[in-house]
Protein backbone atom coordinates (compact mmCIF):
# COMPACT_ATOMS: atom_id res chain seq x y z
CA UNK A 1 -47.40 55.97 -3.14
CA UNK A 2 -43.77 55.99 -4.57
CA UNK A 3 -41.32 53.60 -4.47
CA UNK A 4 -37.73 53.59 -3.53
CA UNK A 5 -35.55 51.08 -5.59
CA UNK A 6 -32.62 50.01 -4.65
CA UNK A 7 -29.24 52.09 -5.44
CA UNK A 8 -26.37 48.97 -6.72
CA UNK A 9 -22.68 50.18 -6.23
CA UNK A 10 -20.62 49.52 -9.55
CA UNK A 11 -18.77 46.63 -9.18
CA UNK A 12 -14.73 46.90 -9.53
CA UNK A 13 -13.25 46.49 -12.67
CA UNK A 14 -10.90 43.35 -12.95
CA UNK A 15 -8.16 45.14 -14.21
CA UNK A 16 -8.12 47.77 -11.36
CA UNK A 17 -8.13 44.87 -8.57
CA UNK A 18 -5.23 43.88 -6.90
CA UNK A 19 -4.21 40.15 -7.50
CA UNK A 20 -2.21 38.61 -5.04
CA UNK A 21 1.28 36.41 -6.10
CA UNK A 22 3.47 34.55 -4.75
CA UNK A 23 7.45 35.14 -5.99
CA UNK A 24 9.67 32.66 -5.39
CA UNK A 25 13.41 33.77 -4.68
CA UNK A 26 17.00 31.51 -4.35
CA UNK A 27 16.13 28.50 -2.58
CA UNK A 28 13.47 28.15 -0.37
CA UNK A 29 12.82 31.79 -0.11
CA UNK A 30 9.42 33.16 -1.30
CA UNK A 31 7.36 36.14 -0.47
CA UNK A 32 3.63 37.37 -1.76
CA UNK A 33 3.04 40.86 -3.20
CA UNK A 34 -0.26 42.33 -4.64
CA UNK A 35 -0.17 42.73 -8.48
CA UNK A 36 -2.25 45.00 -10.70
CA UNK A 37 -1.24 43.63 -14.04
CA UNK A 38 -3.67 40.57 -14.45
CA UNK A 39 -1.75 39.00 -17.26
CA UNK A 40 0.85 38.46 -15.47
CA UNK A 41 1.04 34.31 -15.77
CA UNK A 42 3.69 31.23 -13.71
CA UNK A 43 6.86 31.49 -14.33
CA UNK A 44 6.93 35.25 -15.17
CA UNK A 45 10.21 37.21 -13.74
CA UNK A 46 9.14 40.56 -12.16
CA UNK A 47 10.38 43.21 -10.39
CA UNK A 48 9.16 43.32 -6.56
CA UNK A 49 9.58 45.85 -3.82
CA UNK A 50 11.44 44.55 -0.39
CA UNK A 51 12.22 45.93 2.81
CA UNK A 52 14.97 48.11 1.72
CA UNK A 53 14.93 48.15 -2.13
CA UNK A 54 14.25 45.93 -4.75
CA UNK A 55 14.42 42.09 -5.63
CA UNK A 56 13.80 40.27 -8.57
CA UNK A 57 12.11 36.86 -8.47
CA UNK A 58 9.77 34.03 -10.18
CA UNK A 59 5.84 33.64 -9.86
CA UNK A 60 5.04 30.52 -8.45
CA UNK A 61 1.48 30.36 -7.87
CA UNK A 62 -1.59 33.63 -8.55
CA UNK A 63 -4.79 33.99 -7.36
CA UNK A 64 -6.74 31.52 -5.43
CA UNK A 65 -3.91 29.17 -5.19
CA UNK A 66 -1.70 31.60 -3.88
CA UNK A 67 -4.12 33.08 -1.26
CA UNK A 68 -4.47 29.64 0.25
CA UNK A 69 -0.28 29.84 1.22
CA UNK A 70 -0.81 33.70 2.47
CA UNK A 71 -1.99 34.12 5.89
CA UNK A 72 -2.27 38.23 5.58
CA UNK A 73 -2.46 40.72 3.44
CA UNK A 74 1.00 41.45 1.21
CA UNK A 75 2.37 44.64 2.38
CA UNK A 76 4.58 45.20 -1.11
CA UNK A 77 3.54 44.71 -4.70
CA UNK A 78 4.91 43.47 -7.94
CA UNK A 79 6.48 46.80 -10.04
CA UNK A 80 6.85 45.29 -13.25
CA UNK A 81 7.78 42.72 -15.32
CA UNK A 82 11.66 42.07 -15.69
CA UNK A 83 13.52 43.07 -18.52
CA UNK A 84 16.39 41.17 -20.63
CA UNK A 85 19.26 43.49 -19.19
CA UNK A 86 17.78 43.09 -15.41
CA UNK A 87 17.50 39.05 -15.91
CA UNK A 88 21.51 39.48 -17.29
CA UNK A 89 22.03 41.52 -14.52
CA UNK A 90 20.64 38.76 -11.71
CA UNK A 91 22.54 36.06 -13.53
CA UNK A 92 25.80 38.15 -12.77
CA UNK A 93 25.08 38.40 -9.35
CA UNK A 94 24.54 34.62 -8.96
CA UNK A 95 27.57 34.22 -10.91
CA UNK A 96 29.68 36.15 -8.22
CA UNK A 97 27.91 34.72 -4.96
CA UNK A 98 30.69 32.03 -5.38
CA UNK A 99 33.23 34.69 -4.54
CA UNK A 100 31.61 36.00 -1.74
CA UNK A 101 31.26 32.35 -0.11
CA UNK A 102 34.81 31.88 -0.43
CA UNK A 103 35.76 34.78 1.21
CA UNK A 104 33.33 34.71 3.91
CA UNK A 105 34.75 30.98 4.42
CA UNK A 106 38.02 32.48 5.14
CA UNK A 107 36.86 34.98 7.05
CA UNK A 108 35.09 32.42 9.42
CA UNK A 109 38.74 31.07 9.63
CA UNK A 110 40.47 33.81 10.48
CA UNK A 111 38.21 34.73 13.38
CA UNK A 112 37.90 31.00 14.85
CA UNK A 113 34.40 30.63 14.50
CA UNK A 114 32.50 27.15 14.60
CA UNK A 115 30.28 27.76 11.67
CA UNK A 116 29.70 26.38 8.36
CA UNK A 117 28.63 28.86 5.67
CA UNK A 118 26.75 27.29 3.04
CA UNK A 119 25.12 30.06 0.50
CA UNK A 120 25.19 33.93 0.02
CA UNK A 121 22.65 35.57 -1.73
CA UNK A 122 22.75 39.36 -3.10
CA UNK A 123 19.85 41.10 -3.53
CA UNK A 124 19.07 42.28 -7.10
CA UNK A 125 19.76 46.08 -6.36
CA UNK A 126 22.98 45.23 -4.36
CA UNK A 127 21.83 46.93 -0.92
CA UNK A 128 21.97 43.65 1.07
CA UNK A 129 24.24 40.75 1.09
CA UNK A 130 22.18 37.44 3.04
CA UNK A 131 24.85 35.09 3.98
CA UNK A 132 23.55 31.53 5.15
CA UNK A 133 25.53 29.46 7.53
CA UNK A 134 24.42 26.04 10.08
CA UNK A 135 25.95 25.69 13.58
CA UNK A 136 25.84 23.33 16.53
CA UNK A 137 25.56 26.26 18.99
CA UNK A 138 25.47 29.74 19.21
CA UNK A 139 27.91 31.64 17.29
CA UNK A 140 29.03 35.52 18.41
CA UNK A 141 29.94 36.92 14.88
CA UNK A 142 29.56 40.82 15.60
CA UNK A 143 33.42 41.32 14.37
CA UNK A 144 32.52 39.13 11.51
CA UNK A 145 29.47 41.35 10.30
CA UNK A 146 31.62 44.52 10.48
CA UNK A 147 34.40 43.26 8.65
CA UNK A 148 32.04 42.10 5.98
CA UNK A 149 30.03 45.00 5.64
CA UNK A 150 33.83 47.29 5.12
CA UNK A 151 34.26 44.53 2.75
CA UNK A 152 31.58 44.21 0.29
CA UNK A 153 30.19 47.94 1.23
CA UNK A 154 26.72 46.71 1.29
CA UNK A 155 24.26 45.48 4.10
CA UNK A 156 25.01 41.95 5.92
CA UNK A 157 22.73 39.95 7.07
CA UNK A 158 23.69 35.93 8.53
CA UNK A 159 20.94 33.94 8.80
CA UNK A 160 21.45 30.67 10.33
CA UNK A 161 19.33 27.60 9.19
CA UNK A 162 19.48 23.82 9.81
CA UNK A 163 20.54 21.26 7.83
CA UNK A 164 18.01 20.23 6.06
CA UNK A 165 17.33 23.88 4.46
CA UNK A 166 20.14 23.43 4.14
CA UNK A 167 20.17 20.77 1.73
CA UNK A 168 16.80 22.15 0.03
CA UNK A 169 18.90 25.16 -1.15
CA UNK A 170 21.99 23.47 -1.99
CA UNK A 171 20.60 21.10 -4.15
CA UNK A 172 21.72 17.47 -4.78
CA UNK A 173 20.81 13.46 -5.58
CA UNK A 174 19.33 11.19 -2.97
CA UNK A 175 19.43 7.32 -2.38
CA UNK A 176 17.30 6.57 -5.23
CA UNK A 177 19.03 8.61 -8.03
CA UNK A 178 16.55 11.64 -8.51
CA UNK A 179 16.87 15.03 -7.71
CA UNK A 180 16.42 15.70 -3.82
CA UNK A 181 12.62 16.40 -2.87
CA UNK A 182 12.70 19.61 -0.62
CA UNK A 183 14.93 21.42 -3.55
CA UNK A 184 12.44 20.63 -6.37
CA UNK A 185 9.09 20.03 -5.43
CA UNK A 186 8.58 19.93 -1.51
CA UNK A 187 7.52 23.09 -0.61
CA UNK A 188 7.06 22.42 3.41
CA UNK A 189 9.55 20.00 5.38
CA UNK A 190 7.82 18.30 8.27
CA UNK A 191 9.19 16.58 11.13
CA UNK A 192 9.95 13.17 11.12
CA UNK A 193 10.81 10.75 13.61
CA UNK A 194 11.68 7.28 14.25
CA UNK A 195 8.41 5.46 14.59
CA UNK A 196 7.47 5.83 10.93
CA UNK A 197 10.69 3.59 10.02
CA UNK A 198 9.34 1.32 12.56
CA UNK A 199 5.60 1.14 11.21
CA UNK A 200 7.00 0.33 8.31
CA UNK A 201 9.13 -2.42 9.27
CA UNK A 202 12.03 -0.90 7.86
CA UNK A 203 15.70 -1.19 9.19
CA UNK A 204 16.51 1.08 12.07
CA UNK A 205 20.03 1.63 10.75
CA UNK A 206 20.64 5.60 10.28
CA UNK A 207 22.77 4.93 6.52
CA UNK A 208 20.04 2.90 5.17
CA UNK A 209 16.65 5.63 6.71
CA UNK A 210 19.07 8.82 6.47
CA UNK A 211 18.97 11.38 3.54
CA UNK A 212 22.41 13.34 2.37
CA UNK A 213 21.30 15.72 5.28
CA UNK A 214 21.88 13.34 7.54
CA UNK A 215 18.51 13.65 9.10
CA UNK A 216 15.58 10.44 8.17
CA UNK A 217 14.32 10.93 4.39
CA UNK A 218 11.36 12.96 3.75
CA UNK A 219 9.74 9.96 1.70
CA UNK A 220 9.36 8.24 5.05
CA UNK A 221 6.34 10.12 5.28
CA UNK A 222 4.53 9.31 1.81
CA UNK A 223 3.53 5.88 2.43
CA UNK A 224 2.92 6.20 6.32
CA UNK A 225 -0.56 6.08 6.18
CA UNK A 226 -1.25 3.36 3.61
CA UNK A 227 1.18 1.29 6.08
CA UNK A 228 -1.09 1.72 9.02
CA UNK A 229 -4.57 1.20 6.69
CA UNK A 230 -3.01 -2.21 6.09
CA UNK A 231 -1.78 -2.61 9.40
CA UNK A 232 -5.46 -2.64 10.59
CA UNK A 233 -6.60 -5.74 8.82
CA UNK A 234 -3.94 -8.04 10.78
CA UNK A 235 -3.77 -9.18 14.49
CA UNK A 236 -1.29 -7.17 16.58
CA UNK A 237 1.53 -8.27 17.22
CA UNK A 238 2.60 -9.72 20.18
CA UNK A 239 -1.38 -10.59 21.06
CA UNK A 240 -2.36 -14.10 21.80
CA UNK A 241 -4.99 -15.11 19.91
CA UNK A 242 -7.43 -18.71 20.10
CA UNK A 243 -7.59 -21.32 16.61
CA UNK A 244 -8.54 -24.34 16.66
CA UNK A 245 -5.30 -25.29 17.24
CA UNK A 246 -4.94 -23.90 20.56
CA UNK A 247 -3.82 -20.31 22.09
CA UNK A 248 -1.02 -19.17 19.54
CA UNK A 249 0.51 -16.05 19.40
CA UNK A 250 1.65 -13.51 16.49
CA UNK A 251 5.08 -13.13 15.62
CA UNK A 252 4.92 -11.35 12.80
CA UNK A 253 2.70 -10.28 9.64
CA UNK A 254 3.76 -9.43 6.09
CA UNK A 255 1.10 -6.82 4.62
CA UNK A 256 2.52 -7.51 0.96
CA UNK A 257 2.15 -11.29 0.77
CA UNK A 258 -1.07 -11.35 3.44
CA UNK A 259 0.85 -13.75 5.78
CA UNK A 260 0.56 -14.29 9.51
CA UNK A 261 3.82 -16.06 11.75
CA UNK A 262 2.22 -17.64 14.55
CA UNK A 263 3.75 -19.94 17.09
CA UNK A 264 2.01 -22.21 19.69
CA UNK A 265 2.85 -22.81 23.30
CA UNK A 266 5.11 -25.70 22.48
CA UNK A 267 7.59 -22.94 20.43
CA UNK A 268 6.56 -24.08 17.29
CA UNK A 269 5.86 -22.00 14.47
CA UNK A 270 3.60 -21.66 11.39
CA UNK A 271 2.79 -19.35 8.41
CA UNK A 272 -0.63 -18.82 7.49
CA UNK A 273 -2.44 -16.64 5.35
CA UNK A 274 -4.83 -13.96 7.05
CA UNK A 275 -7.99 -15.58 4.95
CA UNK A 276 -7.07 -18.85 6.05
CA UNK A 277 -6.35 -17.23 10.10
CA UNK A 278 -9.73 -15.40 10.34
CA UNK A 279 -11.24 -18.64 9.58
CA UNK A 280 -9.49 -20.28 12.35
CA UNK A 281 -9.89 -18.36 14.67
CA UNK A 282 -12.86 -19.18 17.23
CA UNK A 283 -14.70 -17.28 19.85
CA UNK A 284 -13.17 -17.92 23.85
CA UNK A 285 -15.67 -20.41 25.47
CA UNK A 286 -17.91 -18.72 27.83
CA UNK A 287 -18.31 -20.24 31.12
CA UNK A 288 -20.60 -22.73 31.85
CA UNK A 289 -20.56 -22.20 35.43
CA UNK A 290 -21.17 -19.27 36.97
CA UNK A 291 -18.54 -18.88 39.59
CA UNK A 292 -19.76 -19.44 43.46
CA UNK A 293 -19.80 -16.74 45.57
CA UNK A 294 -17.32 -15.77 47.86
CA UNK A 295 -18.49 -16.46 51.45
CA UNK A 296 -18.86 -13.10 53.56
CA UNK A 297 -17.28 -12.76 56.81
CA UNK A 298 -19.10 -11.98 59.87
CA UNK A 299 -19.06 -8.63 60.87
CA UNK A 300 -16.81 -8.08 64.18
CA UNK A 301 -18.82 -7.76 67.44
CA UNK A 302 -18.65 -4.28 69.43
CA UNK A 303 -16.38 -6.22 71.63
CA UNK A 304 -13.84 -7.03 69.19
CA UNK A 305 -14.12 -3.42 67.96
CA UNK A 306 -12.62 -2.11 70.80
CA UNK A 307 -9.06 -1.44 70.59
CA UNK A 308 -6.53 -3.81 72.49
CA UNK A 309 -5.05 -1.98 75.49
CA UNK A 310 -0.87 -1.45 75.08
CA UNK A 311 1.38 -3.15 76.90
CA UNK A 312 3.83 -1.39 79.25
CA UNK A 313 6.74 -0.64 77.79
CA UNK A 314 9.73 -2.52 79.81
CA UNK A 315 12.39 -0.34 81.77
CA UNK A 316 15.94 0.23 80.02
CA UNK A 317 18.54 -2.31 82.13
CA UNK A 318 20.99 -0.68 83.37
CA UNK A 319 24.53 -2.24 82.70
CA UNK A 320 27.03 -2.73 86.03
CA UNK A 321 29.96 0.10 85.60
């Protein structure tokens, strides 16, 4: 009687297997490409294949960490590390994007267009010029495109994007004196609206809530949920609740201090704490009666089932000519 053991496939070496990593471009713009050079480490500039050429950007994240952000499979890979002269090279390029957004300015001008053009970008190899502009509505610059493209002798591509990408690419301070969020660390701008000022209990003016996009701050959103855990442990307000003073109702609470503003039904009001309030408050008095039943009609007789005959209609008078 023989035996047949099992055959084990050689596992695949590290250094052959593709790593996946995440490059991060100007702005907000990032891509993942598979890697075969497993030393390659954060912060590392490399060389990357693009649609049509080449581009040279930053790893942000590898691995694990970078797989979570990917929802498929990278399509390009990383070439190879950047060298001094192509890092001189990008910094050139950057250097003369100022240029370009001048003159695309004027051009805007000269063809009467309603758009605001806020960055260009060149690609490292110089095969495409992105050119990033916001608008209130839809914009027809075909004419534009062409007489960029017999301009700069490269590819043109406008992209339009809102204002708060906007202000993630551009850069600058907010309200409290630090860099702005979504252009250093905020990596995915949600929407925000108007009831997290209001959970809050924060004023509903637009300069005091509004960011230097003009749009309500990110940070609106960092605290939201701690707001409405403390929320929870106070009466509503608005809701009439029973103390042994009486029926009172809730005018406001103040989650920092643990304070309650009640006011009675003769108007006048009181501050309490919420320790002091839930021991206060009592139960509604159940009835001590049960409430006597309604009496029950008697049901209507055959008779008085019948439907009531109509009454003949009387004859139009006729008016003397």
């Amino acid at each position: 009687m023989s035996l047949e053991l099992p055959v084990f496939q050689p596992l695949p070496s590290p250094e052959n297997t593709p790593h996946l990593v995440e490059v991060a471009f100007k702005g907000m713009r990032k891509g993942f490409f598979a890697s075969a050079d497993p030393s390659l480490r954060v912060g590392d500039w490399v060389l990357v294949e693009v649609e049509r050429g080449r581009d040279l950007g930053r790893v942000r994240s590898l691995g694990g960490a970078a797989r979570a952000k990917c929802s498929s499979e990278p399509a390009a890979a990383v070439l190879r590390r950047a060298t001094a002269d192509e890092l001189t090279q990008m910094y050139e390029l950057r250097a003369d994007e100022d240029r370009i957004r001048r003159a695309t300015r004027e051009m805007v001008q000269q063809h009467g267009l309603h758009m605001k053009v806020s960055d260009a970008e060149w690609q490292w190899d110089r095969n495409k010029l992105t050119v990033y502009f916001t608008a209130e509505r839809r914009v027809d610059f075909r004419q534009l495109v062409r007489d960029l493209a017999r301009t700069f002798r490269t590819r043109i591509e406008l992209k339009q994007i809102g204002v708060r990408d906007e202000a993630a690419q551009l850069g600058g301070v907010g309200r409290c004196g630090r860099e702005l969020c979504c252009a250093t660390w905020l990596r995915e701008i949600k929407p925000i609206s108007l009831q997290l000022a209001k959970d809050q209990s924060l004023s509903l003016n637009p300069q005091q809530i509004s960011g230097t996009c003009g749009r309500l701050m990110c940070c609106l959103t960092y605290e939201h949920d701690a707001y409405l855990a403390a929320r929870k442990r106070f009466p509503r307000e608005g809701k009439t609740i029973r103390t042994t003073l009486g029926a009172e109702r809730v005018v406001s609470i103040d989650i920092w201090r643990n304070l309650v503003t009640l006011q009675d039904e003769s108007r006048q009001r009181r501050v309490v704490d919420l320790d002091t309030l839930k021991a206060e408050t009592v139960a509604a008095p159940a009835a001590t009666r049960e409430a006597a039943p309604e009496p029950s009609l008697p049901l209507p007789t055959p008779a008085q089932q019948q439907r009531q005959p109509r009454r003949p209609r009387k004859a139009p008078e006729q008016r003397p000519e």
